[in-house]
Protein backbone atom coordinates (compact mmCIF):
# COMPACT_ATOMS: atom_id res chain seq x y z
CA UNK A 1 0.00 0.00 0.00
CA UNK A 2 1.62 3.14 -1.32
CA UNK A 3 1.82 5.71 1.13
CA UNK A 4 1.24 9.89 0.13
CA UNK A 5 3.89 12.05 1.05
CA UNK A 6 2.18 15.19 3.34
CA UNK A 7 2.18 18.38 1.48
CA UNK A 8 4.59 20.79 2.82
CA UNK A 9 3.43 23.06 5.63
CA UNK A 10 2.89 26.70 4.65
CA UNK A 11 5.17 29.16 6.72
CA UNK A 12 2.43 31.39 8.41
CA UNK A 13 3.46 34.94 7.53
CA UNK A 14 5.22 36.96 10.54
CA UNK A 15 2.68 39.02 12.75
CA UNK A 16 2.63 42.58 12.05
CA UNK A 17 1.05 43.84 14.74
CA UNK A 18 3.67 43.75 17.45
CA UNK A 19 5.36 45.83 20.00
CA UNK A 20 8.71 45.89 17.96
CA UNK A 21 6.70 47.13 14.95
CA UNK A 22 5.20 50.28 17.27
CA UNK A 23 5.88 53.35 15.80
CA UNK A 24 6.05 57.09 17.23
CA UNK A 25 7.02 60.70 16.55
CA UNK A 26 4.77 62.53 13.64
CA UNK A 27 5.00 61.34 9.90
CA UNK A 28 5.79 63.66 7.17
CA UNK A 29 3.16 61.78 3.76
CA UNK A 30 2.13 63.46 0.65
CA UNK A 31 -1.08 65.85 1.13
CA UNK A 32 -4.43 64.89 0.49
CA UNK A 33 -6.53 67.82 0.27
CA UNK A 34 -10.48 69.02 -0.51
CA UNK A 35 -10.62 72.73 -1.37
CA UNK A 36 -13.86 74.14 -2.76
CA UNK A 37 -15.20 77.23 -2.67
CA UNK A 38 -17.24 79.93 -4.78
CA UNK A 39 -16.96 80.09 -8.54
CA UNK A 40 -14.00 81.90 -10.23
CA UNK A 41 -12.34 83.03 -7.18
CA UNK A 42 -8.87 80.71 -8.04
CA UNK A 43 -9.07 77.31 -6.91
CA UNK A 44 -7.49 76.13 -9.98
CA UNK A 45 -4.84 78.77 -9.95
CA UNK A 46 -4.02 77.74 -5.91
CA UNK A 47 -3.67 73.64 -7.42
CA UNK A 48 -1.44 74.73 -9.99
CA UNK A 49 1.46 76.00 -7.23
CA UNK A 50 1.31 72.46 -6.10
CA UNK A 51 4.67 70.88 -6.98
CA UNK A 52 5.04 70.03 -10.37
CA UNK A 53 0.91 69.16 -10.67
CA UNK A 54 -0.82 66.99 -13.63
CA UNK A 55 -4.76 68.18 -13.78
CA UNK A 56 -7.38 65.90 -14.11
CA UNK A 57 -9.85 68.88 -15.57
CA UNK A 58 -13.65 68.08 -16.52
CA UNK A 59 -14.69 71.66 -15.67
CA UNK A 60 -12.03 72.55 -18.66
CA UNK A 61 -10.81 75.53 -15.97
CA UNK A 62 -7.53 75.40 -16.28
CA UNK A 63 -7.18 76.71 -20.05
CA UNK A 64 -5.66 80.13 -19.22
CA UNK A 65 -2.68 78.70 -16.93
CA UNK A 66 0.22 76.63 -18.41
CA UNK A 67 0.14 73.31 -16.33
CA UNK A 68 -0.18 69.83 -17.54
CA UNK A 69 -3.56 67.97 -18.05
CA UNK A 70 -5.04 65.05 -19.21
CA UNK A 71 -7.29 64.97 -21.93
CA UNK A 72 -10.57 66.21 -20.69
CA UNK A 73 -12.59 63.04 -19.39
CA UNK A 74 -16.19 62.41 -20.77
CA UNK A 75 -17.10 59.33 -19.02
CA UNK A 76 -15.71 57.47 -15.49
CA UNK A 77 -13.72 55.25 -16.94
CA UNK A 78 -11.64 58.25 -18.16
CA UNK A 79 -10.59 59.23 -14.39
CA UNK A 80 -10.09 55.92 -13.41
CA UNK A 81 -8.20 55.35 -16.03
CA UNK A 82 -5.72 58.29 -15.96
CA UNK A 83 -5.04 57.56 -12.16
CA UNK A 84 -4.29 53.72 -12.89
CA UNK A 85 -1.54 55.63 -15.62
CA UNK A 86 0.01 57.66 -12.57
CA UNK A 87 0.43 54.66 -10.87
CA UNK A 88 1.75 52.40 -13.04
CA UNK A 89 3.58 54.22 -15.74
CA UNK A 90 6.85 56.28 -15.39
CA UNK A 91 6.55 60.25 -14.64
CA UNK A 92 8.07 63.12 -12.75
CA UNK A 93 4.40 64.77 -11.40
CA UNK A 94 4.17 65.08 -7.81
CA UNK A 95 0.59 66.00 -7.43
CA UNK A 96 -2.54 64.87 -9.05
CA UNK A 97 -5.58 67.56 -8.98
CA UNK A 98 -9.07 66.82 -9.65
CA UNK A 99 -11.14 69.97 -11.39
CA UNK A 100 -13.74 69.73 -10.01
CA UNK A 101 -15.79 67.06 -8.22
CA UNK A 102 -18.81 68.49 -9.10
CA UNK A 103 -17.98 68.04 -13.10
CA UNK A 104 -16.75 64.59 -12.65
CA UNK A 105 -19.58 63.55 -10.61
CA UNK A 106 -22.08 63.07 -13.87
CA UNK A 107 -20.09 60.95 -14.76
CA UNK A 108 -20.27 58.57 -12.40
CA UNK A 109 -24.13 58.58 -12.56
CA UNK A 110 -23.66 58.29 -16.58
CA UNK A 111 -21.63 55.02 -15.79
CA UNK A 112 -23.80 53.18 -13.17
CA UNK A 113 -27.28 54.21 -14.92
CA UNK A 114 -25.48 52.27 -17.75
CA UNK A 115 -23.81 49.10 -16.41
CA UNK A 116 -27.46 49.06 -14.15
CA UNK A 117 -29.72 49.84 -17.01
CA UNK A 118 -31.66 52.69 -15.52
CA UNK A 119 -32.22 55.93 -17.66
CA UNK A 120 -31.49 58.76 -15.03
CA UNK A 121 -29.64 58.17 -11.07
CA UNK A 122 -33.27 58.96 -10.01
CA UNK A 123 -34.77 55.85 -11.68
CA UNK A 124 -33.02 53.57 -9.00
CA UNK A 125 -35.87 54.54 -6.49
CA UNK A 126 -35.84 56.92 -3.53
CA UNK A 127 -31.72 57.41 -2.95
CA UNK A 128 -30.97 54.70 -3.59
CA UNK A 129 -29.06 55.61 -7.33
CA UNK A 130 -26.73 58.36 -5.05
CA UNK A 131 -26.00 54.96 -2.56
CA UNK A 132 -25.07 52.70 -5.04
CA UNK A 133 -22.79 55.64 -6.62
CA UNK A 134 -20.94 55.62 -3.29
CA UNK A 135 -19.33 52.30 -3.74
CA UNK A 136 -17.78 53.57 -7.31
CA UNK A 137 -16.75 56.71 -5.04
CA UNK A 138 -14.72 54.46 -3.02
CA UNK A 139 -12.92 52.96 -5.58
CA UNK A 140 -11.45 56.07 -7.01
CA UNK A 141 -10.40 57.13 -3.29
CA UNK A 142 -8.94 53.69 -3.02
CA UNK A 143 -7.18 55.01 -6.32
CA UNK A 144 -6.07 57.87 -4.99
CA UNK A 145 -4.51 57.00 -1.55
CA UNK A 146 -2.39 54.53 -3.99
CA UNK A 147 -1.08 57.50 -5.46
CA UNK A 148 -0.36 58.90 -1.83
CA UNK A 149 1.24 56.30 -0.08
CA UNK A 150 3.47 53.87 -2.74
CA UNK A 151 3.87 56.70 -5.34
CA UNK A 152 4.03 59.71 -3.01
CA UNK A 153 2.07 61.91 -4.77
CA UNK A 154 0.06 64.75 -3.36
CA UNK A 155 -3.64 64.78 -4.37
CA UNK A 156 -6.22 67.72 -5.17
CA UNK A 157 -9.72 67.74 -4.98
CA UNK A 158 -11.49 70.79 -6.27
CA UNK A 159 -15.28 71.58 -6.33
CA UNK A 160 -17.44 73.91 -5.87
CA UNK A 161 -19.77 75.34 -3.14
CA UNK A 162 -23.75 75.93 -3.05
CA UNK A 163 -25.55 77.78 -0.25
CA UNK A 164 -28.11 75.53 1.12
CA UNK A 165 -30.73 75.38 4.30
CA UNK A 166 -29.13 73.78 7.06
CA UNK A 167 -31.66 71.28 9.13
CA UNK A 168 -30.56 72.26 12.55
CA UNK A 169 -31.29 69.70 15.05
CA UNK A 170 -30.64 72.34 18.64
CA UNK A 171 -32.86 74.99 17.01
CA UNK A 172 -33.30 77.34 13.97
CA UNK A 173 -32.22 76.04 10.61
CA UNK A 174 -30.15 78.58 8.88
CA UNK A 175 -28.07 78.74 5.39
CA UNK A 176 -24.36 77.34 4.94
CA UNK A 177 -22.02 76.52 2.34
CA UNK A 178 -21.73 73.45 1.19
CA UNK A 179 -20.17 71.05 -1.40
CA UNK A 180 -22.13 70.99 -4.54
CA UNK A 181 -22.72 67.64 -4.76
CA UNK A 182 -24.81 64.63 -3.76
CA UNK A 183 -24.70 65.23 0.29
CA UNK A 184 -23.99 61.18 0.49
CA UNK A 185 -21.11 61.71 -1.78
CA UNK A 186 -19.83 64.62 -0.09
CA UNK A 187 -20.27 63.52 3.21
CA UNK A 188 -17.73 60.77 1.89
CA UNK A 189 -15.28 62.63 0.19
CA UNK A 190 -14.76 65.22 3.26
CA UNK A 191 -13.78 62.07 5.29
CA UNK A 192 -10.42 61.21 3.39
CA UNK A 193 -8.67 64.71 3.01
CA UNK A 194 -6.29 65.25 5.52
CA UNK A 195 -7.46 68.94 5.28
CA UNK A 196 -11.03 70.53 3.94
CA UNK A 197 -10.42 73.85 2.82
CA UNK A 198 -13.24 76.51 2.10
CA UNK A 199 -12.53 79.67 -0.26
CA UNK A 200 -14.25 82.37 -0.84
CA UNK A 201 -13.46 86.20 -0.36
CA UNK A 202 -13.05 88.19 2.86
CA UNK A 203 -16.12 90.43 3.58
CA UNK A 204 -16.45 92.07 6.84
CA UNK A 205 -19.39 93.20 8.22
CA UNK A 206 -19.89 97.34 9.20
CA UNK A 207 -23.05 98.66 10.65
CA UNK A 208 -24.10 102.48 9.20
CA UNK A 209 -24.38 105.05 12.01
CA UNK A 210 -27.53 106.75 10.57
CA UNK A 211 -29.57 104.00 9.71
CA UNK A 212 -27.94 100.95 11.30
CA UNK A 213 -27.79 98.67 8.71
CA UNK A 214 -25.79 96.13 8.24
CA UNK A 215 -23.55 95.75 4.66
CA UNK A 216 -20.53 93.59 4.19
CA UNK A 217 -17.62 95.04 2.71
CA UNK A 218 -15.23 93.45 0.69
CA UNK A 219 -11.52 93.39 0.95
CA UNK A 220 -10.11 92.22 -1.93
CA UNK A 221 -8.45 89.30 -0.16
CA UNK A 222 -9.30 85.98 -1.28
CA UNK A 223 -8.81 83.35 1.67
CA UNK A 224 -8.57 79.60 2.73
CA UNK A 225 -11.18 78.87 5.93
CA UNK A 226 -9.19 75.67 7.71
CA UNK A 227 -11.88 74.53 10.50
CA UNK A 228 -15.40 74.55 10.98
CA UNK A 229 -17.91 77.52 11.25
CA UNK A 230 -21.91 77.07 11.23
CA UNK A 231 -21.21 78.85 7.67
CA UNK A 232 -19.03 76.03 6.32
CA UNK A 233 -17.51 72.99 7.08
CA UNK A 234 -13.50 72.44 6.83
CA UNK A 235 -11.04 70.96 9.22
CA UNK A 236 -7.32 69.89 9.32
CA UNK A 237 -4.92 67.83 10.45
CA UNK A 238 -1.95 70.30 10.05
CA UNK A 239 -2.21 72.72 12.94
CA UNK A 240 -3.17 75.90 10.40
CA UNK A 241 -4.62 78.75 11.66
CA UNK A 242 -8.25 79.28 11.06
CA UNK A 243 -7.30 81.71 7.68
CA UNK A 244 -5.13 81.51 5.14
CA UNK A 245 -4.38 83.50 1.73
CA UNK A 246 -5.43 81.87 -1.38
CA UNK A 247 -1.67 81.07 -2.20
CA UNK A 248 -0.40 77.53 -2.36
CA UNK A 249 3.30 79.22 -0.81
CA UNK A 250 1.68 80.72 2.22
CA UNK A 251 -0.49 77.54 2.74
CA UNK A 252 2.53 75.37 2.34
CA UNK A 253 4.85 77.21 4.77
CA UNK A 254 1.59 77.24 7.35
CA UNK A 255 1.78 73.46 6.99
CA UNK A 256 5.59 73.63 7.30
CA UNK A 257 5.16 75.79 10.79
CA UNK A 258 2.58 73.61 11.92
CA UNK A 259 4.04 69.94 11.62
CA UNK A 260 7.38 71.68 12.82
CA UNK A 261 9.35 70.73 15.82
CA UNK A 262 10.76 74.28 15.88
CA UNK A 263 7.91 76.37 16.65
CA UNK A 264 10.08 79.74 15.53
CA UNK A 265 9.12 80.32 12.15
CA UNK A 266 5.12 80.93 13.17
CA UNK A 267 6.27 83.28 16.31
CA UNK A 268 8.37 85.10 14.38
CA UNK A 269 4.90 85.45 11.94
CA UNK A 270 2.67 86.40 14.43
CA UNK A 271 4.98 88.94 15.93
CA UNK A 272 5.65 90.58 12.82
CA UNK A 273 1.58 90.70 12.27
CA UNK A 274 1.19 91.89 15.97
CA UNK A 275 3.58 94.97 15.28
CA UNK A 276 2.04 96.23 12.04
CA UNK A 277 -1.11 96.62 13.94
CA UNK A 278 0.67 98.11 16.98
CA UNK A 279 -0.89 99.43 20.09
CA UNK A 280 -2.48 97.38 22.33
CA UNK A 281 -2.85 94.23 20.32
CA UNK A 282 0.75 94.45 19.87
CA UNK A 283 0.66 94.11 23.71
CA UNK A 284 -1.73 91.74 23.86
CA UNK A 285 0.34 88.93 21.23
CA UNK A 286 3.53 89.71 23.42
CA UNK A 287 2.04 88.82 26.34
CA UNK A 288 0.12 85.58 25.01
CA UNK A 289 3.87 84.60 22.93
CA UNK A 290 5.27 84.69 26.83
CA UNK A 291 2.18 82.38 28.28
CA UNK A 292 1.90 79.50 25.21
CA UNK A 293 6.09 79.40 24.57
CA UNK A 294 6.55 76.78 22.25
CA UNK A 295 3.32 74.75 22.06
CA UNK A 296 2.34 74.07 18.54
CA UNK A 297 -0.94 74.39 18.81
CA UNK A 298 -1.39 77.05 21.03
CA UNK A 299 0.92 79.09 18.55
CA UNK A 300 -1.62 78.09 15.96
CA UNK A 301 -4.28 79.50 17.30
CA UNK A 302 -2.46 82.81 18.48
CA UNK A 303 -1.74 83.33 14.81
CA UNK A 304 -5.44 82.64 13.88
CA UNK A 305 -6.35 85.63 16.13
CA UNK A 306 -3.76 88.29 15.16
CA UNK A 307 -4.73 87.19 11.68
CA UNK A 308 -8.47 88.10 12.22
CA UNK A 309 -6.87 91.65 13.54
CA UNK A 310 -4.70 92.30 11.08
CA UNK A 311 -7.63 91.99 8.73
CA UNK A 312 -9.62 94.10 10.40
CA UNK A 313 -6.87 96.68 10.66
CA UNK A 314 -6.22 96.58 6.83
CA UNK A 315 -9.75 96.89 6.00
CA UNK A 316 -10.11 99.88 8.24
CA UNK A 317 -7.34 101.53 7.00
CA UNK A 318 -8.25 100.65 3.15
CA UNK A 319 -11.54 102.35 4.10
């Protein structure tokens, strides 16, 4: 009676998860970021300061600036397709940017209604089209963090911004910004961003003597929000103050001062900021430099306040 020979034993794969594998200290990736704002006011331009960026543009925005793009995508399996290129063939771009979500989103709906044979996303039934769209959503994030992580590539998402009724559950609903699209697919797409970024142009409010109206008045600077108001949602992960310019070298060196272990770069910022304005406010940052010292954060939000001052001292003396 012949006998079988036992078939060699698998090696089990070594554990990953163990305490020599434990990690600490804060890691420097590629960016992953969601900025959308109000039409025309230079999203696109912002992107395009990215190091050495490749666009990805539906909206067909970028025609008046020099970068390089893709050829403009009419259906889903054009984006997919140009990010499986980026991470498979051999370039020198070190940031993909998507213009804008709210172009390439059709798409998507154009490509499911197809493969699912349904005329319109609103023939699936009752939200149910915008759910199933969520899944293909998922795959192009999936996409994307590829590009992050194994070819280090910082990613751009663009869109745009509606004003919609807010359904407020601790009282009165009132009107925000929000990402023009599908609110399943944006609630989605604000989750993988390390930052959420809202533009739109400075206005400040000024109440007439005589009649006491309220008017806002513009001042001509176009701005980056970087955490959450009842007006708009954003948020970060890079310690930035709660403004920015609209100027991919001032956002940059804001993420530079905030992931920094040297905390001297933003206190020599806010001091210079503190003594343009002078007086008492000058007084004020000194004394609040002395308390906070070197705390990152802390710092962080110092600068978000003397930026909110210098503002309003520009605009004051502009007027």
């Amino acid at each position: 009676m012949s006998q079988k020979s036992a078939a060699p034993l698998k090696e089990a794969a070594p554990p990953r998860m163990t305490l020599a594998s434990v990690t600490r200290g804060k890691q420097r990736e590629p960016m992953s970021l969601l900025v959308y704002g109000v039409e025309k006011i230079g999203k696109s331009t912002f992107a395009s300061e990215a190091p050495s960026p490749i666009f990805l543009d539906a909206e067909k925005g970028t025609e008046e600036i020099d970068v390089a793009r893709f050829p403009t995508p009419e259906t889903w399996e054009d984006v997919l397709e140009a990010v499986r290129a980026l991470a498979s063939g051999e370039h020198t771009y070190r940031t993909l940017v998507l213009d804008t979500l709210d172009w390439i989103e059709p798409l998507l709906w154009a490509f499911i209604c197809k493969r699912d044979g349904f005329p319109t996303i609103e023939s699936y039934g009752f939200g149910k089209g915008y759910a199933t769209a969520l899944d293909e959503w998922r795959v192009l994030l999936a996409g994307l963090e590829r590009l992050r992580i194994v070819r280090r590539m910082n990613v751009i998402l663009l869109a745009h911004s509606w004003i919609k009724s807010f359904k407020n559950p601790e009282g009165l609903d009132f009107d925000r910004y929000e990402l023009k699209l599908n609110p399943k697919a944006g609630g989605l797409l604000k989750e993988w961003p390390k930052a959420v970024l809202f533009a739109n142009h400075e206005t400040i409010a000024t109440e007439e003597k005589k009649t006491k109206r309220v008017r806002g008045v513009a001042t001509g600077a176009r701005l980056i929000y970087t955490n959450r108001t009842a007006a708009y949602d954003a948020g970060n992960r890079y310690n930035l103050p709660d403004s920015l310019p609209l100027d991919w070298a001032e956002f940059a060196a804001a993420v530079d001062a905030g992931q920094s272990a040297d905390p001297q770069v933003l206190i020599e910022e806010i001091t210079r900021k503190a003594k343009e304005i002078g007086g008492e406010i000058e007084k004020q940052t000194a004394a609040s430099l002395e308390r906070v010292g070197s705390d990152a954060v802390k710092l962080a939000k110092l600068n978000s306040w003397v930026n909110s001052k210098h503002s309003a001292a520009t605009a004051q003396k502009d007027g």
